[in-house]
N, C-alpha and C. Protein backbone atom coordinates (compact mmCIF):
# COMPACT_ATOMS: atom_id res chain seq x y z
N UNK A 1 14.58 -196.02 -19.09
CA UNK A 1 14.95 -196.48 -20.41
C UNK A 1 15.55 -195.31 -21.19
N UNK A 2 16.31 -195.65 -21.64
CA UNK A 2 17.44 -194.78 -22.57
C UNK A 2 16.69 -194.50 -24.04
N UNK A 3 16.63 -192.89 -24.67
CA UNK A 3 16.17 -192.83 -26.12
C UNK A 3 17.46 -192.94 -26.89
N UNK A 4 16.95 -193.58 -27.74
CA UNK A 4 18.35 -194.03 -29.10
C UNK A 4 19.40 -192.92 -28.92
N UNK A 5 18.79 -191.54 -28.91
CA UNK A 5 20.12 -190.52 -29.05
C UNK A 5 20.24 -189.82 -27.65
N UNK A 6 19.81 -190.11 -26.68
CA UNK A 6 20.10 -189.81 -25.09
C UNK A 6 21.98 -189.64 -25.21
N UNK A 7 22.63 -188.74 -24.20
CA UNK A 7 23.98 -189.24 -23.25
C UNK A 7 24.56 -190.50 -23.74
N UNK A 8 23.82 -190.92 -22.65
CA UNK A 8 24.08 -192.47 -22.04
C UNK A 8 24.00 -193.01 -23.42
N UNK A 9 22.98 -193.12 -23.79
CA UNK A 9 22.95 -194.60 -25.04
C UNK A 9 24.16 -194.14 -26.37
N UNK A 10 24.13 -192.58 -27.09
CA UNK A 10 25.62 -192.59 -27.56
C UNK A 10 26.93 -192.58 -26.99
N UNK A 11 26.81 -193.16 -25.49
CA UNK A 11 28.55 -193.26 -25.03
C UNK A 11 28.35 -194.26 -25.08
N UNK A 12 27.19 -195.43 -25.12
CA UNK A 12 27.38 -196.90 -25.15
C UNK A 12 27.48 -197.16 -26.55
N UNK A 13 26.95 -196.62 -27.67
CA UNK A 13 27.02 -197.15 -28.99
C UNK A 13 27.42 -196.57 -30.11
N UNK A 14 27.88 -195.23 -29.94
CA UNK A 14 28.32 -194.46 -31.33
C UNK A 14 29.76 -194.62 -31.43
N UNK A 15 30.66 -195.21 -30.35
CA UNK A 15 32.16 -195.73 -31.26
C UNK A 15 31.87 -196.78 -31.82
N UNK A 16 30.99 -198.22 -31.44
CA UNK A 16 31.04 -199.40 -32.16
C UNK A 16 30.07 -198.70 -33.41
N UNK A 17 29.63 -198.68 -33.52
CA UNK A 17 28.58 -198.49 -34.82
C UNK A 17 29.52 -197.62 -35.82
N UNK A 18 30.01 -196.29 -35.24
CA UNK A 18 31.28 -195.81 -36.35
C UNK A 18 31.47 -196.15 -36.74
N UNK A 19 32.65 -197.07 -36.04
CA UNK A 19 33.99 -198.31 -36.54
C UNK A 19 33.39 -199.70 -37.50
N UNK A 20 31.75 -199.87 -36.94
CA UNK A 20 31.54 -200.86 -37.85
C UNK A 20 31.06 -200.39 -39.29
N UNK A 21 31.03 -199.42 -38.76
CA UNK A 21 30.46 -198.75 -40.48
C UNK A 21 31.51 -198.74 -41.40
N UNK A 22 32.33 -198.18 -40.90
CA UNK A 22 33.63 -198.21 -42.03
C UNK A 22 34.42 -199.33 -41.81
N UNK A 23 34.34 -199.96 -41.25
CA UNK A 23 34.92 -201.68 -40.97
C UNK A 23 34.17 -202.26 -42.11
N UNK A 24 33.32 -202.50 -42.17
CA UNK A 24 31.99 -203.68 -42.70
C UNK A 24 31.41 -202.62 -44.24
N UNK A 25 32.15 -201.41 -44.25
CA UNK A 25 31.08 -201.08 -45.35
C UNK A 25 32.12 -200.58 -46.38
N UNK A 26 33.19 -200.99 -46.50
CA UNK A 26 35.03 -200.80 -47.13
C UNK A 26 35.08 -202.09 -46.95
N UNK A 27 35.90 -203.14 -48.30
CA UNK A 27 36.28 -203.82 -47.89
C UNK A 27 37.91 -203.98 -47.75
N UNK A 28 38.37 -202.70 -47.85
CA UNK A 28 40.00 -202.32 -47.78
C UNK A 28 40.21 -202.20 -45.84
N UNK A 29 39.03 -201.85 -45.54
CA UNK A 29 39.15 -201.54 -44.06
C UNK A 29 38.45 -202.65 -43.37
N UNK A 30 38.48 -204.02 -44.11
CA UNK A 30 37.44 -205.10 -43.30
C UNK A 30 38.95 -205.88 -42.43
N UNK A 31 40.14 -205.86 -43.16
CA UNK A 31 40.55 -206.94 -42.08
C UNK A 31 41.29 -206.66 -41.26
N UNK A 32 41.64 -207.62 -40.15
CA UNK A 32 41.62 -206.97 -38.58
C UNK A 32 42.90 -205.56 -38.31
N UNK A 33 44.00 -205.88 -39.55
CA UNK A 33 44.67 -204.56 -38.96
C UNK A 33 44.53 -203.78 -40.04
N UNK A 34 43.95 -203.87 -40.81
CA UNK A 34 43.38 -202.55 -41.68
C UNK A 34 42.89 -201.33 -40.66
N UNK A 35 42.55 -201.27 -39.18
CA UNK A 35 42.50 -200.41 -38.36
C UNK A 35 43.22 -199.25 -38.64
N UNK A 36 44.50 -199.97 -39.01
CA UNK A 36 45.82 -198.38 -39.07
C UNK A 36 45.59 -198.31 -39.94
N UNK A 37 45.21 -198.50 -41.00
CA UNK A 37 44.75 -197.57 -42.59
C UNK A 37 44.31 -196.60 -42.84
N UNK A 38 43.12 -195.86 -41.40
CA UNK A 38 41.98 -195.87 -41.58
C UNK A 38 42.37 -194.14 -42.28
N UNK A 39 43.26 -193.68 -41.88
CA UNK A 39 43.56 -192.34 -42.35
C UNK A 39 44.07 -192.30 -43.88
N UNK A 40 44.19 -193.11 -44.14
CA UNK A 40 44.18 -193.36 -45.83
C UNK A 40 42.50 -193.48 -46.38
N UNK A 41 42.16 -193.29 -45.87
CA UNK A 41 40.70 -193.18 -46.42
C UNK A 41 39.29 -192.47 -45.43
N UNK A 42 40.04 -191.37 -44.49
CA UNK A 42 39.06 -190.80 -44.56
C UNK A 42 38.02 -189.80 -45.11
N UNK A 43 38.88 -188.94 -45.65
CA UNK A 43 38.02 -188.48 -46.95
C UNK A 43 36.80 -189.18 -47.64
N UNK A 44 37.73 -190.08 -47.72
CA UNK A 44 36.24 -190.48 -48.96
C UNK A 44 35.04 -191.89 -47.78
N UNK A 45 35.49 -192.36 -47.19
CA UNK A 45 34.63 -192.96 -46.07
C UNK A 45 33.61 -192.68 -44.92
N UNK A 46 35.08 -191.59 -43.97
CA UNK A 46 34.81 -191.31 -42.97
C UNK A 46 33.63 -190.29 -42.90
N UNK A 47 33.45 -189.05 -43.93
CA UNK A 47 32.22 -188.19 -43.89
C UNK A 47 30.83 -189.46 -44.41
N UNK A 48 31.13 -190.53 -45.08
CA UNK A 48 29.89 -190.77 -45.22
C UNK A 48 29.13 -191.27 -44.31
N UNK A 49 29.84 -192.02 -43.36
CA UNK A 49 29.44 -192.71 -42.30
C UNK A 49 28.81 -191.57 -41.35
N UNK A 50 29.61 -190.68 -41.13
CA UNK A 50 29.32 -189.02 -40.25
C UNK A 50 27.79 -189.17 -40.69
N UNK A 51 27.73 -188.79 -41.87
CA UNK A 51 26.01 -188.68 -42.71
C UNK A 51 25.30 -189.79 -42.31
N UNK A 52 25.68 -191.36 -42.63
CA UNK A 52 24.48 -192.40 -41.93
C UNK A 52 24.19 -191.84 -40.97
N UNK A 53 24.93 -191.93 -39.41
CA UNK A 53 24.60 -191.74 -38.29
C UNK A 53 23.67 -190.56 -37.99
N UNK A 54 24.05 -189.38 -38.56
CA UNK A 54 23.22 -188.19 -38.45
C UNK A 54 21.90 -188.25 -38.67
N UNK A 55 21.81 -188.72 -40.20
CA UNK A 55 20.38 -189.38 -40.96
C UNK A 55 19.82 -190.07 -39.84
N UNK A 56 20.50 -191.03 -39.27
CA UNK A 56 19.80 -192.22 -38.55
C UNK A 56 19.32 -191.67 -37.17
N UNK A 57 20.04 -190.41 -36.68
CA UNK A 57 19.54 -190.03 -35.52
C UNK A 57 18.43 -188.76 -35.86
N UNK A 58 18.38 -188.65 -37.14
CA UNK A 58 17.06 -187.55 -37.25
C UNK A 58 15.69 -188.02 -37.65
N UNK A 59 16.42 -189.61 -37.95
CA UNK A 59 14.65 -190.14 -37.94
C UNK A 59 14.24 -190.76 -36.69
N UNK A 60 14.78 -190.98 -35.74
CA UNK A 60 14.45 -191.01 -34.52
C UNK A 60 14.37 -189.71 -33.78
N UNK A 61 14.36 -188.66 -33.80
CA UNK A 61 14.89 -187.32 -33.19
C UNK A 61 13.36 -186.65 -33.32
N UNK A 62 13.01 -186.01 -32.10
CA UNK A 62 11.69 -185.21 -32.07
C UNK A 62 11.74 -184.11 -32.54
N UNK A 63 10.85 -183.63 -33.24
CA UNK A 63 10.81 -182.16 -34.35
C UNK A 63 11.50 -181.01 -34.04
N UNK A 64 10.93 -180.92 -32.41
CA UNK A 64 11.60 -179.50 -31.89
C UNK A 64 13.15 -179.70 -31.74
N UNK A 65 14.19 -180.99 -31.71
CA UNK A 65 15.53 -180.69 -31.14
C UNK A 65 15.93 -181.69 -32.73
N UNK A 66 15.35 -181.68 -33.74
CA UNK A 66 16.04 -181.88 -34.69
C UNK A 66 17.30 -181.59 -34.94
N UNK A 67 17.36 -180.30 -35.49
CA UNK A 67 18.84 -179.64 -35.80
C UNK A 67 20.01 -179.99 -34.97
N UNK A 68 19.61 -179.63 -33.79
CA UNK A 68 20.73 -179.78 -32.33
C UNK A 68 20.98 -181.05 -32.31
N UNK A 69 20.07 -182.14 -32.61
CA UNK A 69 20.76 -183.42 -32.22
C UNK A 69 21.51 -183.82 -33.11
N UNK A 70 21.02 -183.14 -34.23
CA UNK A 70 22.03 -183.69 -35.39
C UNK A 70 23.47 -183.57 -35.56
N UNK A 71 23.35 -182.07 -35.39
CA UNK A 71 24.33 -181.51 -34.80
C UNK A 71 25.58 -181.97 -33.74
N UNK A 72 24.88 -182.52 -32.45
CA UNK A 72 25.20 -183.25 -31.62
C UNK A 72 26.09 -184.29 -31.98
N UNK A 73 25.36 -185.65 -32.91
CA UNK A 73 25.86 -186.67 -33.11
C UNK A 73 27.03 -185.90 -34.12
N UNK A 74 26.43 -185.25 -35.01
CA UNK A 74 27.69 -184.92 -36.30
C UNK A 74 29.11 -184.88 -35.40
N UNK A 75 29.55 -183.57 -34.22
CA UNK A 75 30.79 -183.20 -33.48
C UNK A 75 31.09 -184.67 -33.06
N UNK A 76 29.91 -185.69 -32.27
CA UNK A 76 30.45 -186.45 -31.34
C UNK A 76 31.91 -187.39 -32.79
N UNK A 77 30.45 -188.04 -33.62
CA UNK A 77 31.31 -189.14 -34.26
C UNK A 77 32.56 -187.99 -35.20
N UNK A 78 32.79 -186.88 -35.45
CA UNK A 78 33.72 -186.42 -36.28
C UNK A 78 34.96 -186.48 -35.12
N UNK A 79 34.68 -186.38 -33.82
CA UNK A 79 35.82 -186.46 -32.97
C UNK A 79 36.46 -187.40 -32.37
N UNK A 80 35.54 -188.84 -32.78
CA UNK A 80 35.85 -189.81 -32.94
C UNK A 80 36.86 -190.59 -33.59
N UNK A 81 36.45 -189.85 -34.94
CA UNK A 81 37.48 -189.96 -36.22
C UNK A 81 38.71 -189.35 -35.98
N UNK A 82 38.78 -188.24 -35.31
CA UNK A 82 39.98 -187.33 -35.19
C UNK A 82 40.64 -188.09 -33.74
N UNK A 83 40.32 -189.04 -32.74
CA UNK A 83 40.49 -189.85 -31.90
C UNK A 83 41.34 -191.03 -32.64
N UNK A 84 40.77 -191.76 -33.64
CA UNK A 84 40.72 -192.86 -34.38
C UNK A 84 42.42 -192.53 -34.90
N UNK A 85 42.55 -191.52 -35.60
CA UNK A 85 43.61 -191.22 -36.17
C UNK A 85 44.84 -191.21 -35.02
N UNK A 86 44.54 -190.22 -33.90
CA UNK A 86 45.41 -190.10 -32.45
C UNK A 86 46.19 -191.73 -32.41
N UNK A 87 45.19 -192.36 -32.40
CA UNK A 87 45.50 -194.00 -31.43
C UNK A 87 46.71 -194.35 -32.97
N UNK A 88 46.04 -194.41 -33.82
CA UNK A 88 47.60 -195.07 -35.20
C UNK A 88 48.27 -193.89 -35.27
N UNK A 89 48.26 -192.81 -34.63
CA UNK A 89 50.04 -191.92 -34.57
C UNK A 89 50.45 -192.32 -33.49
N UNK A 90 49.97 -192.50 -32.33
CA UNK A 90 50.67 -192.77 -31.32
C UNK A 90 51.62 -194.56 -31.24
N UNK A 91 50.60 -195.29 -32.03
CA UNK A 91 51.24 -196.42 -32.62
C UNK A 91 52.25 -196.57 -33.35
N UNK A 92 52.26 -195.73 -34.30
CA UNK A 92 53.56 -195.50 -35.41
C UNK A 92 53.97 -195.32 -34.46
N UNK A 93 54.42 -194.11 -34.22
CA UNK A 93 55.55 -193.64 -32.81
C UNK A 93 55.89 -194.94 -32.47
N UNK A 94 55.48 -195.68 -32.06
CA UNK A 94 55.94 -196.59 -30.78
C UNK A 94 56.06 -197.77 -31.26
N UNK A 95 56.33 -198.53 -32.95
CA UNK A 95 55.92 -199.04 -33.71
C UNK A 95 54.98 -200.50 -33.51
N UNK A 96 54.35 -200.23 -32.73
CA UNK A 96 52.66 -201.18 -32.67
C UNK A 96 52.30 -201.56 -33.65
N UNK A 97 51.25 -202.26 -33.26
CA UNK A 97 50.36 -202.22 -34.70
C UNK A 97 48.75 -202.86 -33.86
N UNK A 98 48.02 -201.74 -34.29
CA UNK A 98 46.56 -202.17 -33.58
C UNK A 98 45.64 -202.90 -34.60
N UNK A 99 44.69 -204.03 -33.79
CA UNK A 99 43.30 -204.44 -34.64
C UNK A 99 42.28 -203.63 -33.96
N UNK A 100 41.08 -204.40 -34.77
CA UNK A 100 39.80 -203.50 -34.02
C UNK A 100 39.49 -204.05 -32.75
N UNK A 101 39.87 -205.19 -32.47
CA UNK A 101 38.96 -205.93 -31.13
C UNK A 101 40.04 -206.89 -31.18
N UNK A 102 39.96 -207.47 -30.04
CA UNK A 102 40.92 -209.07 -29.39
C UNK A 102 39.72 -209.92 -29.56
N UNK A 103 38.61 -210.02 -30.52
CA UNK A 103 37.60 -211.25 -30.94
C UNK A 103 38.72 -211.45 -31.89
N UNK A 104 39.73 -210.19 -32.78
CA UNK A 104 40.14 -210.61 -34.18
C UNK A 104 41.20 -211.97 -34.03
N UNK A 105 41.36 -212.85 -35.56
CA UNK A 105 42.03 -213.25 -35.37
C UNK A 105 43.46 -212.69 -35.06
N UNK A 106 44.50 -213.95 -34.22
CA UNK A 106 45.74 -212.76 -34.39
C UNK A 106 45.79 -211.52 -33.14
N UNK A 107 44.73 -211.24 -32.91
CA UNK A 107 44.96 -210.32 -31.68
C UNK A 107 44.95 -210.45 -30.72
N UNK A 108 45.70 -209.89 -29.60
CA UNK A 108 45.11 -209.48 -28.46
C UNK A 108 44.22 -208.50 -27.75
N UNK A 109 43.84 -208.67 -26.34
CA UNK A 109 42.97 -207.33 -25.94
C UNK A 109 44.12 -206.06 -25.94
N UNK A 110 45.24 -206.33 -25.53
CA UNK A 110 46.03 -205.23 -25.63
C UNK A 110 46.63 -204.67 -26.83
N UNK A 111 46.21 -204.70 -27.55
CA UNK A 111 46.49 -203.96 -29.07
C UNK A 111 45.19 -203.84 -29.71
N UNK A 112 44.09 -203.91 -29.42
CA UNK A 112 42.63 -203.93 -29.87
C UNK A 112 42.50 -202.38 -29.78
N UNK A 113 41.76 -201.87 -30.75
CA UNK A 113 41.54 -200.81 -31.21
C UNK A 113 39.82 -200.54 -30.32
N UNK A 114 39.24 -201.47 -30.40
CA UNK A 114 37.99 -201.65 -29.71
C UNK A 114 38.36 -202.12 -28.09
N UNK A 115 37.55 -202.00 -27.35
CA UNK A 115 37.50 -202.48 -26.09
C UNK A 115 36.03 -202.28 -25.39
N UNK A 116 35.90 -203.31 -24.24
CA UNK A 116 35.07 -203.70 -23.52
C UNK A 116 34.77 -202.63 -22.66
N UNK A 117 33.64 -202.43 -22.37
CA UNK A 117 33.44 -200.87 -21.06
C UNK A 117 33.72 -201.84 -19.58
N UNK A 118 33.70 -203.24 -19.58
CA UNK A 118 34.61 -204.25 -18.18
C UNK A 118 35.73 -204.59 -18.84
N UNK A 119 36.73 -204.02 -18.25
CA UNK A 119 38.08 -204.60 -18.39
C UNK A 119 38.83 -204.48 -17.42
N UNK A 120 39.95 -205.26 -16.84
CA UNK A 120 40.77 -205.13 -15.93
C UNK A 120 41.88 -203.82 -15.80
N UNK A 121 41.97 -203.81 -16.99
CA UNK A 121 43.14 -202.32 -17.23
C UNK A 121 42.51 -202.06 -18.34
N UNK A 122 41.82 -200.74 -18.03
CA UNK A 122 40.70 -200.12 -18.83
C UNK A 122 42.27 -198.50 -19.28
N UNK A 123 41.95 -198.58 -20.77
CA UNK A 123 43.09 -197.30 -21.00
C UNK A 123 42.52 -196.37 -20.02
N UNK A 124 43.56 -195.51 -19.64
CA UNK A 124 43.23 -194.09 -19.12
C UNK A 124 42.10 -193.38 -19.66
N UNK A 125 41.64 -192.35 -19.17
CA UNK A 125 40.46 -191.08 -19.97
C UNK A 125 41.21 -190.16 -20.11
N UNK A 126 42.75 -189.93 -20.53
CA UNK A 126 43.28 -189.29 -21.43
C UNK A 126 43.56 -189.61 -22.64
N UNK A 127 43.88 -191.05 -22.61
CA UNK A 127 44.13 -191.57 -23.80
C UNK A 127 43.10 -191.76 -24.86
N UNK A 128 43.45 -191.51 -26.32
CA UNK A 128 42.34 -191.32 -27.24
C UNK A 128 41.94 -192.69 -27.38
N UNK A 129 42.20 -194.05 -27.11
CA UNK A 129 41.50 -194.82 -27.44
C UNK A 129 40.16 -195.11 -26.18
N UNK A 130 40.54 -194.81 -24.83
CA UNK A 130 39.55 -194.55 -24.03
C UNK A 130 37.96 -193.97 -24.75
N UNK A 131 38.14 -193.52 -25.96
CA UNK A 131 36.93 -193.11 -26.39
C UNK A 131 35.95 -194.36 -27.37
N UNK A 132 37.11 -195.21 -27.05
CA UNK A 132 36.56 -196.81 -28.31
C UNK A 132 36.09 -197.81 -27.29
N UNK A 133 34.88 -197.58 -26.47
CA UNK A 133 34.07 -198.59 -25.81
C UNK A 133 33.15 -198.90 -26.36
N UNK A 134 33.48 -200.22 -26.41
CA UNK A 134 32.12 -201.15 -27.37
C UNK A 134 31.38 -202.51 -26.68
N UNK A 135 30.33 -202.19 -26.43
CA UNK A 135 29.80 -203.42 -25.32
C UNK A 135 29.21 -204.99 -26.80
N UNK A 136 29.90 -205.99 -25.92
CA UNK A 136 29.63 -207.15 -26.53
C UNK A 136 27.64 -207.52 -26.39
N UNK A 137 27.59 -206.95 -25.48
CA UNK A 137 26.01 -207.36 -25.22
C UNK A 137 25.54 -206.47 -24.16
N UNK A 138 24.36 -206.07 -23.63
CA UNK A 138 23.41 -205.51 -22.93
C UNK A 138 24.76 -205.85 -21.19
N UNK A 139 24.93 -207.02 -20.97
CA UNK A 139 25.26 -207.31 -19.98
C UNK A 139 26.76 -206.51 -19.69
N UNK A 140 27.41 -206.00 -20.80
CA UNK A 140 28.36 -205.50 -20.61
C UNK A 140 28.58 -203.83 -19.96
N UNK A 141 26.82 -203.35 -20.03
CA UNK A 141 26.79 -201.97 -19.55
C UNK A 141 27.45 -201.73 -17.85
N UNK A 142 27.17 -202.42 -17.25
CA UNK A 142 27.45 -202.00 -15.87
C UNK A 142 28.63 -202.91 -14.98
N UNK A 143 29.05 -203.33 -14.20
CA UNK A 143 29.59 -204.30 -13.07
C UNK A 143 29.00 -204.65 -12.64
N UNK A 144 29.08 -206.08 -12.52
CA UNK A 144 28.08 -207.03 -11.65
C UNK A 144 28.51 -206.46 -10.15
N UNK A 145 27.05 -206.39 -9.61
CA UNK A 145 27.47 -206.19 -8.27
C UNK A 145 26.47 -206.72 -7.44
N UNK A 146 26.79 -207.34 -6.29
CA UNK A 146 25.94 -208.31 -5.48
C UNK A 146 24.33 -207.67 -4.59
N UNK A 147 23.64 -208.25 -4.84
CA UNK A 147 22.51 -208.17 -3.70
C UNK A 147 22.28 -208.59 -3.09
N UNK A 148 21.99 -208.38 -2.23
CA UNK A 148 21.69 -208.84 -0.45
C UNK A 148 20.04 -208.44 -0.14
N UNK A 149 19.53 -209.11 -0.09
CA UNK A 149 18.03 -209.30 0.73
C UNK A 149 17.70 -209.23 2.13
N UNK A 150 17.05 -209.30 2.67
CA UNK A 150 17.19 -209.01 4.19
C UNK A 150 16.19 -210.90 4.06
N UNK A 151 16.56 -211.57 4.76
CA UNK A 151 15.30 -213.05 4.91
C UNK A 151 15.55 -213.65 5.53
C-alpha cells in the first residue's frame, strides 16, 4: 500500500489535484479551454495551490522527513506549472487550442490537456504534457493483464 506522499502515489495524483485546484477553485479557469489562460494567472493562483498541496502533505508527513517532503511536493507541483505553461506555448506555436480532459464538452482526447495513464497513443516522455496523467479511477493504475491458473 502506497503512503499519500510515497513516489508512486504523487505520479498518480499530484497533476490531477494541481489542475483541479486551479480549475475548480478560479472561476476564470473553470471552463474547458480556459486551460490556455492558465499563464495569465499564475501569480496570483498558481503559488496558492503550491501552498494547499504542501500544507496537505505536511499533515500527513512523519515528523522526522517533514521539511524534505515538503520540499519535495513544493519542486514537484512548481514544475508542473512550468510544464503547464510548455504545453500552451507549444500550442500557440502550432495554433491549437487545448481543454483539460476529452470528458470536456467540445473536446477531444487529442487536444486534452489531461490524459489517462491507458491510452493508445500515450504523448511521448519528452513531451511536457506527458507529465498530465490523471487516473479516472483506481482501475486506471495499471493494464489489465490476464491470469492463468494451473486446474
Amino acid at each position: 500500500m502506497a503512503t499519500p506522499n510515497s513516489g508512486p502515489a504523487l505520479d498518480r495524483g499530484l497533476a490531477g489535484m494541481l489542475v483541479a485546484l486551479l480549475r475548480l477553485g478560479a472561476p476564470e479557469l473553470t471552463p474547458p479551454g480556459a486551460a490556455m489562460d492558465f499563464g495569465l494567472h499564475r501569480d496570483a493562483l498558481g503559488q496558492a495551490a503550491v501552498d494547499t498541496l504542501v500544507q496537505r502533505a505536511l499533515e500527513h508527513a512523519a515528523t522526522s522527513n517533514a521539511e524534505e517532503l515538503s520540499e519535495h511536493v513544493r519542486l514537484r507541483a512548481r514544475k508542473l506549472l512550468d510544464r503547464w505553461e510548455e504545453v500552451i506555448a507549444e500550442a500557440r506555436e502550432s495554433g491549437a487550442r487545448r481543454t483539460y480532459s476529452g470528458f470536456d464538452l467540445g473536446s477531444k482526447w487529442t487536444t486534452a490537456f489531461l490524459h489517462p495513464p491507458i491510452e493508445k497513443h500515450p504523448p511521448r516522455p519528452e513531451q511536457p504534457e506527458s507529465h498530465f496523467v490523471a487516473p479516472m479511477s483506481l482501475r486506471d493504475m495499471e493494464p489489465t493483464v490476464p491470469l492463468w491458473l494451473p486446474g
